[in-house]
Protein backbone atom coordinates (compact mmCIF):
# COMPACT_ATOMS: atom_id res chain seq x y z
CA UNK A 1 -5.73 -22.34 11.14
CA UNK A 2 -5.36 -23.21 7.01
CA UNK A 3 -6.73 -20.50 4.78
CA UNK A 4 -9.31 -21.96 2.44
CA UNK A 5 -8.33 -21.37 -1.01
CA UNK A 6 -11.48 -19.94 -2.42
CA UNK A 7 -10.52 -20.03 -6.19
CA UNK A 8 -9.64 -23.54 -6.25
CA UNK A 9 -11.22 -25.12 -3.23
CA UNK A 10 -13.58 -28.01 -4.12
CA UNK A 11 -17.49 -27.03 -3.79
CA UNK A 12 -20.03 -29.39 -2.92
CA UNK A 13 -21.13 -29.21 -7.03
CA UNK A 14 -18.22 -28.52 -8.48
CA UNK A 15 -17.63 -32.00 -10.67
CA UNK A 16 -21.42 -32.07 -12.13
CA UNK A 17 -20.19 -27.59 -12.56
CA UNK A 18 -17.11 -28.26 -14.34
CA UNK A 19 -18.02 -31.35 -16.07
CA UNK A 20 -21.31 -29.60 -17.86
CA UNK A 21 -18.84 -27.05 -19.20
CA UNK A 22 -16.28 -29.53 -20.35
CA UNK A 23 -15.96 -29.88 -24.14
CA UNK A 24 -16.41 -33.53 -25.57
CA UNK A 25 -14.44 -33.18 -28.63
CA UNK A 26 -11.01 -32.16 -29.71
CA UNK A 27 -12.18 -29.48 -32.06
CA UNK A 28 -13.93 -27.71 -29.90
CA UNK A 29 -11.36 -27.50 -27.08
CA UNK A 30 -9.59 -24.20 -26.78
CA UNK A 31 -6.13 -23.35 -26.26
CA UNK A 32 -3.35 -25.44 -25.88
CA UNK A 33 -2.43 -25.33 -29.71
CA UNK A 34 0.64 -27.71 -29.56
CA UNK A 35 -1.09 -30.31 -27.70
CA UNK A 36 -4.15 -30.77 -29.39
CA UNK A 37 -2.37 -30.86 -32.82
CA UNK A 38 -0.21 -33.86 -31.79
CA UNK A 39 -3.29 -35.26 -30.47
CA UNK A 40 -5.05 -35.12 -33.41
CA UNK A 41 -2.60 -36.43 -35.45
CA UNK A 42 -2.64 -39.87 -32.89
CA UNK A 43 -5.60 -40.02 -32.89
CA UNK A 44 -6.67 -39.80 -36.86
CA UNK A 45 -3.60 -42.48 -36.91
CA UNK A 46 -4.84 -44.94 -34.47
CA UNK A 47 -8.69 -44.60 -35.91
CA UNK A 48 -7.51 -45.12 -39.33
CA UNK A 49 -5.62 -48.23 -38.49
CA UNK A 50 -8.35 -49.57 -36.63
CA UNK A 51 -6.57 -49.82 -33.18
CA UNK A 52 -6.65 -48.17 -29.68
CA UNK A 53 -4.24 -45.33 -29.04
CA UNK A 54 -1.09 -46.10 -27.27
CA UNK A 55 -0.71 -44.35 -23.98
CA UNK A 56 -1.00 -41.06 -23.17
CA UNK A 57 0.58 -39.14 -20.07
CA UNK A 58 -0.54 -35.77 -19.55
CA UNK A 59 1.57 -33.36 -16.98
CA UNK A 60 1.07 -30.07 -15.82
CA UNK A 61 -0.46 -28.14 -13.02
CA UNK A 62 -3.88 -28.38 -11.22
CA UNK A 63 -6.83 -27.13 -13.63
CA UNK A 64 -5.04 -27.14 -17.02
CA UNK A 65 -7.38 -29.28 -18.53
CA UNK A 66 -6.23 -32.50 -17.93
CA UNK A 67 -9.30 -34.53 -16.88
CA UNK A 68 -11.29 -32.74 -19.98
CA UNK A 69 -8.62 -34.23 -22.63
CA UNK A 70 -8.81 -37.55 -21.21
CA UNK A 71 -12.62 -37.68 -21.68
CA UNK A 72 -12.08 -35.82 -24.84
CA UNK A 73 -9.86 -38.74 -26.32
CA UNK A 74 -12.19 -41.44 -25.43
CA UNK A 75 -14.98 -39.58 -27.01
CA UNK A 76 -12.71 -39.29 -30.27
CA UNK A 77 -12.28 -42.98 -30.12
CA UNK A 78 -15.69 -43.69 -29.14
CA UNK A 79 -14.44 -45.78 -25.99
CA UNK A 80 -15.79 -46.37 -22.62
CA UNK A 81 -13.70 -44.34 -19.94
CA UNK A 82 -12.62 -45.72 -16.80
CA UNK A 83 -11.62 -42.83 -14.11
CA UNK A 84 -9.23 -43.36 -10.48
CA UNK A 85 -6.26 -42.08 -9.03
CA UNK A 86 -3.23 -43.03 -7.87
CA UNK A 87 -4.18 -43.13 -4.04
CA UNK A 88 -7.23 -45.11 -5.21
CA UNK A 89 -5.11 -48.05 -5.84
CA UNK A 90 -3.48 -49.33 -3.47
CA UNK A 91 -2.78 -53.33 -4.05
CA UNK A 92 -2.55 -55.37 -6.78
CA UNK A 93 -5.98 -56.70 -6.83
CA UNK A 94 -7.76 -52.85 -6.99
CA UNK A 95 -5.77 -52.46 -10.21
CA UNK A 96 -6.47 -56.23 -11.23
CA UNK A 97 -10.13 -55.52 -10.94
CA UNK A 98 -9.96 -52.49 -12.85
CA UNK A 99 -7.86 -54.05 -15.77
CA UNK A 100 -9.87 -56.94 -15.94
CA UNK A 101 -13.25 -54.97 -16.91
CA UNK A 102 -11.77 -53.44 -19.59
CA UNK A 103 -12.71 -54.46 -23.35
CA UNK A 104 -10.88 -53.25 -26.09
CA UNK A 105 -10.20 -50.01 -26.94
CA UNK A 106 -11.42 -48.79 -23.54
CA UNK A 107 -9.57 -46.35 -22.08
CA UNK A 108 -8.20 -46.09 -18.22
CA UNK A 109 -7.54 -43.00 -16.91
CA UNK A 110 -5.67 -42.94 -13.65
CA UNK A 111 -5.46 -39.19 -12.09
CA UNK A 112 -2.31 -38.53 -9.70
CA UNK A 113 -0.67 -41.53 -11.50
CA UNK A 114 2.64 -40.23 -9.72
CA UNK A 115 1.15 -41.76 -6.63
CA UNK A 116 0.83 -45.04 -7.41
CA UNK A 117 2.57 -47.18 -4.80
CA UNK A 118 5.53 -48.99 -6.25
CA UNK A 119 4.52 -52.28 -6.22
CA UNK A 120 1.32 -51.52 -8.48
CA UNK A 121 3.37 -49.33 -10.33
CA UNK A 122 5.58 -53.01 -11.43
CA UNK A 123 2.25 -54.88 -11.32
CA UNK A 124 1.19 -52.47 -14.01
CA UNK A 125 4.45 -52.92 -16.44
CA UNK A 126 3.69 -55.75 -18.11
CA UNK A 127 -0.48 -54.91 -18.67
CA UNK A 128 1.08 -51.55 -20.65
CA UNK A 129 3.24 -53.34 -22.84
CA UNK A 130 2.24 -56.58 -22.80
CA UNK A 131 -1.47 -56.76 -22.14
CA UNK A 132 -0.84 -59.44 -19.69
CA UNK A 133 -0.46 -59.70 -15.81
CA UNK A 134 1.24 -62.08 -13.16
CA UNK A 135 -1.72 -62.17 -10.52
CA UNK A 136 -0.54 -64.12 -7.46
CA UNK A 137 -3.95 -65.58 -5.92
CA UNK A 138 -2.90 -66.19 -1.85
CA UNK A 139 0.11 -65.01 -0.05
CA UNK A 140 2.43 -67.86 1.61
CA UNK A 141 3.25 -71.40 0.44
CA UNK A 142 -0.07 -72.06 -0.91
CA UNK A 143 -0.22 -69.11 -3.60
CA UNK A 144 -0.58 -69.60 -7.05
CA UNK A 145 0.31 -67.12 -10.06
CA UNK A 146 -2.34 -66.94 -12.73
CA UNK A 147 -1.02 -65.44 -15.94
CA UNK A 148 -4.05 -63.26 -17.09
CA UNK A 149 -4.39 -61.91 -21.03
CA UNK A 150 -5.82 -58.92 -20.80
CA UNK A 151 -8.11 -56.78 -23.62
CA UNK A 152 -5.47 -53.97 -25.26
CA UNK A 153 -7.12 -50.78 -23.79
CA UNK A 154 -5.10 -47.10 -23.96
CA UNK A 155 -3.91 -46.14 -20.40
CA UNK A 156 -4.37 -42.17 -19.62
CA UNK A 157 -2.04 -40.64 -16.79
CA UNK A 158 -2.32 -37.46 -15.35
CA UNK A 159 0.52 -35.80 -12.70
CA UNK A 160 1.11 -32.80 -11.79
CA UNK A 161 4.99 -34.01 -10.82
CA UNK A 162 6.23 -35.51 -13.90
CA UNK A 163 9.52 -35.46 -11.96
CA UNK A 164 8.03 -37.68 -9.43
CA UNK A 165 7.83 -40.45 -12.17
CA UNK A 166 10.04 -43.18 -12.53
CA UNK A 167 12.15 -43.47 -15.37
CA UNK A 168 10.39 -47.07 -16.33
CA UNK A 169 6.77 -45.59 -15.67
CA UNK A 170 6.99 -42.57 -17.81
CA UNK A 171 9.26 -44.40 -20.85
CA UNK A 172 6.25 -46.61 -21.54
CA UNK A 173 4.10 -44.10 -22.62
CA UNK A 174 4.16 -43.23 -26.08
CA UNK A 175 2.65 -39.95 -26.27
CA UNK A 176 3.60 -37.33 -23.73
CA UNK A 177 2.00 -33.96 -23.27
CA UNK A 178 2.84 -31.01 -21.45
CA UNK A 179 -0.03 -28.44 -20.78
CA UNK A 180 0.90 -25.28 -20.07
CA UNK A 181 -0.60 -21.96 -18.63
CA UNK A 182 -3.23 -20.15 -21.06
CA UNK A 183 -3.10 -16.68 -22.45
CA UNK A 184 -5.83 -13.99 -21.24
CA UNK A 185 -7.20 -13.92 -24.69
CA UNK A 186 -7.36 -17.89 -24.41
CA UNK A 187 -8.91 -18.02 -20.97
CA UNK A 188 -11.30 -15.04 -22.06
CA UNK A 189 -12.83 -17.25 -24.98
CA UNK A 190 -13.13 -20.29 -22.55
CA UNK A 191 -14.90 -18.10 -20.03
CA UNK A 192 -17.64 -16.64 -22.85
CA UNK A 193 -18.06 -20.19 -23.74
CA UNK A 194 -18.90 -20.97 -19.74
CA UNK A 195 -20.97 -17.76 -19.82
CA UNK A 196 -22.96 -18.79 -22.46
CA UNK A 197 -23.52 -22.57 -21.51
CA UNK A 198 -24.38 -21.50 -18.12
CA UNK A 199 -27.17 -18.06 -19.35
CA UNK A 200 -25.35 -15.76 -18.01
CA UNK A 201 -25.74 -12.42 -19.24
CA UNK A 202 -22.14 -10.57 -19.07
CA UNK A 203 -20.52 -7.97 -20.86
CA UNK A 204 -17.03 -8.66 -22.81
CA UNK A 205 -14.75 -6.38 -20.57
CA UNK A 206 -16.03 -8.40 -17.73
CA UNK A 207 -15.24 -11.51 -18.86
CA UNK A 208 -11.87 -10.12 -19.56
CA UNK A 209 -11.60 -9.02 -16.46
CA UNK A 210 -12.36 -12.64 -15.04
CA UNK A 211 -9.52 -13.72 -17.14
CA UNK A 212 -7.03 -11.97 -15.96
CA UNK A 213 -7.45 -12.75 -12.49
CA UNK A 214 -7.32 -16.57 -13.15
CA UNK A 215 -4.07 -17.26 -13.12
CA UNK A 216 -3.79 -18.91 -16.68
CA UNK A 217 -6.08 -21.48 -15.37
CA UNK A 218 -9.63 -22.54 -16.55
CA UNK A 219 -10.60 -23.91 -13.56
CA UNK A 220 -10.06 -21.12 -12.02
CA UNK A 221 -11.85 -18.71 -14.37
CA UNK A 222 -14.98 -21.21 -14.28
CA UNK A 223 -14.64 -21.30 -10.26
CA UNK A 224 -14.79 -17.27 -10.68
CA UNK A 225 -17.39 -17.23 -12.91
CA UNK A 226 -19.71 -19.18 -10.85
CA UNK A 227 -18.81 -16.88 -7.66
CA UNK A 228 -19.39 -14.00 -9.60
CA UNK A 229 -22.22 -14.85 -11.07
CA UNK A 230 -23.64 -15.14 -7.47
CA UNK A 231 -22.78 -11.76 -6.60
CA UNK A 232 -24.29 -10.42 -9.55
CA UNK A 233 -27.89 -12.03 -8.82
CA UNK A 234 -27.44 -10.93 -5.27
CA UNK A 235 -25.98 -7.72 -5.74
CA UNK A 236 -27.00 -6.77 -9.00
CA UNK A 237 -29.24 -7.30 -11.90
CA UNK A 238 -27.41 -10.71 -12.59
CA UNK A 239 -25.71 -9.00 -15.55
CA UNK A 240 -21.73 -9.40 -15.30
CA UNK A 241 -20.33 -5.77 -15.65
CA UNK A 242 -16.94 -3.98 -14.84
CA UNK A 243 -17.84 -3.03 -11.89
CA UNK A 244 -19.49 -5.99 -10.38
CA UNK A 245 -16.37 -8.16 -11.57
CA UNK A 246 -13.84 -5.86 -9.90
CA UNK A 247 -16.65 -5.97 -6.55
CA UNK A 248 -17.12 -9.16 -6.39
CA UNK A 249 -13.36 -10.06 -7.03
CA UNK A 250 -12.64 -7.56 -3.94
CA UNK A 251 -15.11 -9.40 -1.54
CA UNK A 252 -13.19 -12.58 -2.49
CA UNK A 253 -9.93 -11.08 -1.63
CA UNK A 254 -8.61 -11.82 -5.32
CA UNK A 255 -5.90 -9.04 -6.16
CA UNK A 256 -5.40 -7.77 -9.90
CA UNK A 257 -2.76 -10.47 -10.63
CA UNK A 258 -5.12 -13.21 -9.49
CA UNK A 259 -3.44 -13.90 -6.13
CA UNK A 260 -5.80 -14.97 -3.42
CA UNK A 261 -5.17 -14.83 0.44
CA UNK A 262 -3.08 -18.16 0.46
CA UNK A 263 -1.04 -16.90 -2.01
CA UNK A 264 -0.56 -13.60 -0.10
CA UNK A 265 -0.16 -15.48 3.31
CA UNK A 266 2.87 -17.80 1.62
CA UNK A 267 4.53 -14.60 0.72
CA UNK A 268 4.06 -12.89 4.10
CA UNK A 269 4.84 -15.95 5.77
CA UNK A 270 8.53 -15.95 3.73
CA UNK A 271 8.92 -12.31 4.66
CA UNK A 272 7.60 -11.59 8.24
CA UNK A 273 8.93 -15.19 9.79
CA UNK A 274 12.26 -15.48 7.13
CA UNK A 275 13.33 -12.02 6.21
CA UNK A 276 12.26 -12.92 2.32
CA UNK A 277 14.35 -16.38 2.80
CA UNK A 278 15.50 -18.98 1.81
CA UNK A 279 13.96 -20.66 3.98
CA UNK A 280 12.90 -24.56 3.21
CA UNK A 281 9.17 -25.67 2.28
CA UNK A 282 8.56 -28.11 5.70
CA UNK A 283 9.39 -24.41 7.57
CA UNK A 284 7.02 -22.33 5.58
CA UNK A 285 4.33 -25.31 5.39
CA UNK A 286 4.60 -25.40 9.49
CA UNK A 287 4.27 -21.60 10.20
CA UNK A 288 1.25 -21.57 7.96
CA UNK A 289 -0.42 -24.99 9.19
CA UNK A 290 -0.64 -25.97 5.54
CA UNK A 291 0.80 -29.33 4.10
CA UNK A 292 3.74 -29.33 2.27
CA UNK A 293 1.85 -30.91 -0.91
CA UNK A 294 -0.73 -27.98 -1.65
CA UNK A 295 2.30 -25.08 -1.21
CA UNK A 296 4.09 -26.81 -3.76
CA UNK A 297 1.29 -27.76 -5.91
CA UNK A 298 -1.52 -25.40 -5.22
CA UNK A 299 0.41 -22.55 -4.73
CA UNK A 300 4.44 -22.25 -5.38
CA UNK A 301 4.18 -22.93 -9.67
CA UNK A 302 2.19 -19.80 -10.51
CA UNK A 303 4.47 -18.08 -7.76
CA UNK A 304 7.48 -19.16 -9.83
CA UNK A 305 6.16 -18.56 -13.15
CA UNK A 306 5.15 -14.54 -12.45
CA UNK A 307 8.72 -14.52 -10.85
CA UNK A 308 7.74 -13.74 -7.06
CA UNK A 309 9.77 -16.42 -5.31
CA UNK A 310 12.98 -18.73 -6.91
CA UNK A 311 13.85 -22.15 -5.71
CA UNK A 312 17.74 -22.33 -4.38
CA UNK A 313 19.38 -25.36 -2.65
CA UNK A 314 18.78 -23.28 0.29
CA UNK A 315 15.12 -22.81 0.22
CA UNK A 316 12.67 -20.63 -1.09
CA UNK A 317 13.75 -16.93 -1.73
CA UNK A 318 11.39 -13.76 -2.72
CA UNK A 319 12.19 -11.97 -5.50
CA UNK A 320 12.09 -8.40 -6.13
CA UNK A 321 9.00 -8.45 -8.35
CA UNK A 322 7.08 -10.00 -4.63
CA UNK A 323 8.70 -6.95 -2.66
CA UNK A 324 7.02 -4.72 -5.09
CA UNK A 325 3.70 -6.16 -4.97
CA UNK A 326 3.90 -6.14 -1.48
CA UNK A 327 4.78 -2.58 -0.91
CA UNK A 328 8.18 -3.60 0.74
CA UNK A 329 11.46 -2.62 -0.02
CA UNK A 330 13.52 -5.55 -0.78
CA UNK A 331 17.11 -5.95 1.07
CA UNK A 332 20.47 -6.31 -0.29
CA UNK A 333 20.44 -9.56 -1.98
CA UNK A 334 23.47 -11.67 -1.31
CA UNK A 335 25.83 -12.50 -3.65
CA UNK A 336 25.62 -15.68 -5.83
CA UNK A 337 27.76 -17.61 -3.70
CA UNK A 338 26.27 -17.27 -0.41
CA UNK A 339 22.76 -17.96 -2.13
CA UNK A 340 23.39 -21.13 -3.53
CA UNK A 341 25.43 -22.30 -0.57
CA UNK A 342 28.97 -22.11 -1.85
CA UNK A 343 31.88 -21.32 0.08
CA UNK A 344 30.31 -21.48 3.25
């Protein structure tokens, strides 16, 4: 059976949660330093000249922020925001309704724009660079292609596989931002900020606490926050201490490097069923009864960035740092050649 994810899983309230923490202008979003300054600087441009801001892709993984920015920039612009996804669209005519609704300077947002099915993905080319569309009214002999002018709006992508893009999708945005995991120090600010928005009492070594169990994510700390929180009014006084943090953290089964039982299960799964590996993602996705998509999305990028597993041609391998962490001694590793599936 699939082990929930409790830090990331998607509660019943979580969108009206999350959005009433969101910020709603640039200035007062935190982190992400090298984003936000290009940002501004596009955005001051595009205001001053009077026109809507060319498109924007933003990549990186799940709860970095990228939803916020997107309503961020249309509130710097002052624009109406359209939100869907990728899966969302899947003919012509969904996308044809959506582009034809838009007035100027509005901006689309399309989540999971790496899943757009390729022939929207074409049908789309000319509306980003041209602000016009071929729209074929019937299928067969009878069908007639309307050329439609469309209003020039700002198109906002968001992927978490920017590698999933094609070459022609991604080279017609102009701006291109990569978010990146946040400090503690960042993710501690952003989590006194929910704290305070939300009146909950807390003490700072708490919150720190929170924030370095999230995994460099602020969804994550927020998710925490709000699970903590009910532990304290149940538990406790409803004041976030120490010790409460650490508690409730335990009961969710969240160690001190923010790993949760999924995480812990895709490392025991590589160990116990592969000897450590490699062993290839459809193999570990069956033995767990997980799909493919969340291991690599939801789970494998923090896994790589704290250095715990490495991707080889071969599969996924554990790394020495894992062992560790898991109180197993790690076996000889094989030399470079055998790894990487040379001279076999």
């Amino acid at each position: 059976m699939p082990i929930e994810r409790v830090i990331t899983q998607r509660l019943p309230d979580e969108e009206r949660f999350l959005t009433s923490l969101r910020p709603q202008k640039l200035d007062a979003c935190i982190g992400q330093d090298v984003v936000r300054n290009q940002l501004r600087i596009a955005l001051d441009a595009a205001m001053q000249r009077g026109e809507p801001l060319d498109h924007v892709l933003l990549d990186g993984p799940p709860g970095l922020g990228k939803t916020t920015l997107a309503h961020v920039i249309a509130n710097e612009l002052g624009a109406n925001i359209r939100v869907t996804s990728g899966p969302a669209i899947v003919r012509q005519g969904d996308l044809m309704s959506l582009l034809t609704q838009l007035e100027t300077g509005d901006v689309l947002f399309v989540d999971e724009i790496h899943r757009l099915a390729k022939v929207v993905e074409e049908f789309l080319y000319p509306a980003l660079e041209d602000f016009r569309v071929d729209y074929t009214t019937e299928s067969g002999i009878g069908g007639r292609t309307i050329n439609f002018a469309l209003k020039r709006f700002t198109l906002i992508g968001a992927t978490t596989r920017a590698g999933m893009l094609s070459p022609a999708l991604r080279s017609r945005f102009t701006h291109v931002f990569h978010l990146k995991w946040y400090t503690p120090d960042e993710l501690t600010h952003i989590v006194a900020r929910s704290a305070e928005l939300l009146g909950v009492r807390s003490q700072p070594d708490a919150l720190r606490r929170l924030a370095s169990r999230a995994r460099g994510t602020p969804r994550i700390v927020n998710n925490l926050l709000k699970r903590v929180r009910d532990y304290a009014q149940v538990r406790g006084d409803g004041v976030l201490t120490l010790r409460v943090v650490d508690t409730a953290l335990d009961t969710l089964e969240i160690d001190g490097l923010g790993l949760d039982a999924l995480d812990r299960a895709y490392l025991a799964t590589l160990l116990k069923h592969y000897d450590g590996g490699p062993a290839g993602i459809e193999a570990i996705a069956a033995s767990m009864g997980h799909e493919r998509d969340t291991l690599e999305d939801m789970v494998e990028p923090f896994l790589l960035q704290i250095g715990f597993i490495i991707r080889t041609p071969r599969g996924r391998l554990l790394r020495p740092a894992a062992y560790a962490h898991l109180g197993v001694q790690p076996p000889r590793q094989p030399d470079q050649a055998t790894l990487f599936g040379e001279g076999a």
